[in-house]
C-alpha atoms as a PDB file:
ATOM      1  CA  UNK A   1       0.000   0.000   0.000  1.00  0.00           C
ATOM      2  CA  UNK A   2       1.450   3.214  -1.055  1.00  0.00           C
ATOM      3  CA  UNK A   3       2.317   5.868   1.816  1.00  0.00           C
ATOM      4  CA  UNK A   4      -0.038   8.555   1.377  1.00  0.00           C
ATOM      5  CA  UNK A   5       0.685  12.622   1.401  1.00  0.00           C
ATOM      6  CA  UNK A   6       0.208  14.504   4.392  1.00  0.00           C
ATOM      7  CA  UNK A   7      -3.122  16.053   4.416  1.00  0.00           C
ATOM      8  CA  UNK A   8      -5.925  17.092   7.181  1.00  0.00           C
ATOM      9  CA  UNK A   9      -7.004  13.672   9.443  1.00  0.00           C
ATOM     10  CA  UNK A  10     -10.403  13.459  10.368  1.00  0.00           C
ATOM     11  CA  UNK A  11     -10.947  10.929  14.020  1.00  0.00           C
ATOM     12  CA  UNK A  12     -13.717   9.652  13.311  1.00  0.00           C
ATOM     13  CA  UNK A  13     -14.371   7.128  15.731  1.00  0.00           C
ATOM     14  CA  UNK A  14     -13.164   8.266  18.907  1.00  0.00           C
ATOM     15  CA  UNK A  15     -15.412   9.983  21.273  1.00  0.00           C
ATOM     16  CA  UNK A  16     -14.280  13.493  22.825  1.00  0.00           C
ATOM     17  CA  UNK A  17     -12.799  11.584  25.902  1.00  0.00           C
ATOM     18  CA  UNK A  18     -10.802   8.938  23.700  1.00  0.00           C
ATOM     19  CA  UNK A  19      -9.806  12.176  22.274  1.00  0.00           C
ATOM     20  CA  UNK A  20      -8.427  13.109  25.078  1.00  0.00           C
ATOM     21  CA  UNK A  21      -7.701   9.879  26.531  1.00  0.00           C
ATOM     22  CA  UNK A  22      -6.071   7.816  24.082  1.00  0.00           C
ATOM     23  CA  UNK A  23      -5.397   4.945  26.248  1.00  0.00           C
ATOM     24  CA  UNK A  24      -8.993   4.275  26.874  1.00  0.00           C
ATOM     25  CA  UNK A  25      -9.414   2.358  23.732  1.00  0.00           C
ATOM     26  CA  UNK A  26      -6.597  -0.070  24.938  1.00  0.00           C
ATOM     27  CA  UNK A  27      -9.034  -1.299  27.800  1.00  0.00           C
ATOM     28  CA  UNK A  28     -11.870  -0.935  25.870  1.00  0.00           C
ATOM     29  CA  UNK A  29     -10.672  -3.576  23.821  1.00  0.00           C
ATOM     30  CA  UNK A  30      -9.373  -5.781  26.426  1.00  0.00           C
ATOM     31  CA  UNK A  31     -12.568  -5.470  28.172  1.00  0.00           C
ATOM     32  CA  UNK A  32     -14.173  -6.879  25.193  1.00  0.00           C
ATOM     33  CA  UNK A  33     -11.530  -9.843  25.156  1.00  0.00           C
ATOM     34  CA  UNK A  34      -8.536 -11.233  26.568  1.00  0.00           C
ATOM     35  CA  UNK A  35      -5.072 -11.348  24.129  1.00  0.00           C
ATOM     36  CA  UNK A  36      -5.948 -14.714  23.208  1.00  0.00           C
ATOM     37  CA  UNK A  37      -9.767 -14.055  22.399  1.00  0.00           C
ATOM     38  CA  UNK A  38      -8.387 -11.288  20.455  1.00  0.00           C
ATOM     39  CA  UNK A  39      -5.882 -13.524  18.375  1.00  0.00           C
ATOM     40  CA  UNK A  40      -8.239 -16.267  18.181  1.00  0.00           C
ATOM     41  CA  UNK A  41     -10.858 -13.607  16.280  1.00  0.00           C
ATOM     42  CA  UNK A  42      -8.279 -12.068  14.036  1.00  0.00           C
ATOM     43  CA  UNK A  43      -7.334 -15.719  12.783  1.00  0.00           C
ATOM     44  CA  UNK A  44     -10.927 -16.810  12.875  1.00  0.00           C
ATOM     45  CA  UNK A  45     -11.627 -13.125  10.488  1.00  0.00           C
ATOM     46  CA  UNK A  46      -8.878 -13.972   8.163  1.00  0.00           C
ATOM     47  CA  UNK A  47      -8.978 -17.666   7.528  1.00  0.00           C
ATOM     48  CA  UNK A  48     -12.529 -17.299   6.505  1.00  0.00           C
ATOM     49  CA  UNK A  49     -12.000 -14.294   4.620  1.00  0.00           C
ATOM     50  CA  UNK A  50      -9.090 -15.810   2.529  1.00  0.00           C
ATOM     51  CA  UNK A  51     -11.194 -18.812   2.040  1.00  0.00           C
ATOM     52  CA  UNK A  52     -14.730 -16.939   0.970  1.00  0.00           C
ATOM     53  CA  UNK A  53     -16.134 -19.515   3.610  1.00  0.00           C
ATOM     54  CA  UNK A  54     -17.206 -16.451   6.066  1.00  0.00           C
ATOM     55  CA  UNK A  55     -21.322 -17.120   5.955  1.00  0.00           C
ATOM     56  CA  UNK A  56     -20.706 -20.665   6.098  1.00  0.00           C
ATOM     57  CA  UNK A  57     -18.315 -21.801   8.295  1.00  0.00           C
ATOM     58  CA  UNK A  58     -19.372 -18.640  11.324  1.00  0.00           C
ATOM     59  CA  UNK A  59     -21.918 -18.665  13.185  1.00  0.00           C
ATOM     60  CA  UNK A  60     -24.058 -15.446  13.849  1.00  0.00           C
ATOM     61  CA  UNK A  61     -22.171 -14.835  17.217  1.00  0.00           C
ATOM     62  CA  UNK A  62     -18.637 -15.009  15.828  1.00  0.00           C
ATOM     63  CA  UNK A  63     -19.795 -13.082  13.031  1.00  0.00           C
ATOM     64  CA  UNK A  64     -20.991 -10.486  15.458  1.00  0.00           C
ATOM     65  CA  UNK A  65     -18.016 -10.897  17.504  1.00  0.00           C
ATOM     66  CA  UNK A  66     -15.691 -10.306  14.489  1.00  0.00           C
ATOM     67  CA  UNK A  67     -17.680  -6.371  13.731  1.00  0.00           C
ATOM     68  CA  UNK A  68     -17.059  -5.405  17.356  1.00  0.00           C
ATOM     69  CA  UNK A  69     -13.428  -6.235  17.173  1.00  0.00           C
ATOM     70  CA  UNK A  70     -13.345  -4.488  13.684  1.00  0.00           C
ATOM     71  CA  UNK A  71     -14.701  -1.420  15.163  1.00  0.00           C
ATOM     72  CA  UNK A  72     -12.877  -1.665  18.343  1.00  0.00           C
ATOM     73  CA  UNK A  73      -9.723  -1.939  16.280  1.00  0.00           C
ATOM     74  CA  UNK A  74     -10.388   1.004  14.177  1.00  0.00           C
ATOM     75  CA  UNK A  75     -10.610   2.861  17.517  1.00  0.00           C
ATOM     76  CA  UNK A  76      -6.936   1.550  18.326  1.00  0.00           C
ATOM     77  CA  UNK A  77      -6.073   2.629  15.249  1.00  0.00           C
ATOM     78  CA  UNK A  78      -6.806   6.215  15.854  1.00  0.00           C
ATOM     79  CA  UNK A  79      -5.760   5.951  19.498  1.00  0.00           C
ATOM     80  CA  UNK A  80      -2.426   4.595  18.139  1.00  0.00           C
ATOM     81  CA  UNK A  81      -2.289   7.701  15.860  1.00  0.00           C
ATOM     82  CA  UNK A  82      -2.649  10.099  18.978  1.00  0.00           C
ATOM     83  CA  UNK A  83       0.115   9.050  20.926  1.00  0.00           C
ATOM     84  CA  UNK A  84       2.370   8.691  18.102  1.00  0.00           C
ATOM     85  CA  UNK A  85       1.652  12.424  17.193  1.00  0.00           C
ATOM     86  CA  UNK A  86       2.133  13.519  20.565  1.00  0.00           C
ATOM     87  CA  UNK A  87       5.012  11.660  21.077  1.00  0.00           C
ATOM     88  CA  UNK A  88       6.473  13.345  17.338  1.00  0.00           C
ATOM     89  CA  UNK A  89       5.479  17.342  19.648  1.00  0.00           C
END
């Protein structure tokens, strides 16, 4: 994936105290599931992804499982942005 241009980043995800709060998300996350729930999800997400098996081989609770971890990872992923832009100040 090419590295974009700088240009204006929009959070989009984060609420006002995540904002402010960066590490929040971290717990958030591991409140939602322990390292190894976490791992087991993200292998889980891309084995059945890679093999196009994803409405056949989950069940509606992993596959619900799988969106909260996307969107709790998108949240890390601005979170993650934060600190490494105040740690560039």
């Amino acid at each position: 994936m090419p590295v974009s241009t700088k240009r204006q980043v929009s959070l989009t995800v984060l609420s006002p105290e995540e904002i402010r709060n960066p590490l929040l998300v971290a717990d958030e996350l591991f409140d939602f599931a322990d390292i190894d729930d976490v791992r087991r999800l993200l292998w889980l997400w891309l084995k059945t992804s890679v093999t196009g098996g994803f409405q056949k081989q989950l069940g509606r609770p992993e596959r619900e499982a799988i969106l909260e971890l996307y969107e709790k990872l998108e949240k890390l992923v601005e979170a993650a942005y934060l600190l490494q832009q105040a740690k560039r100040s």
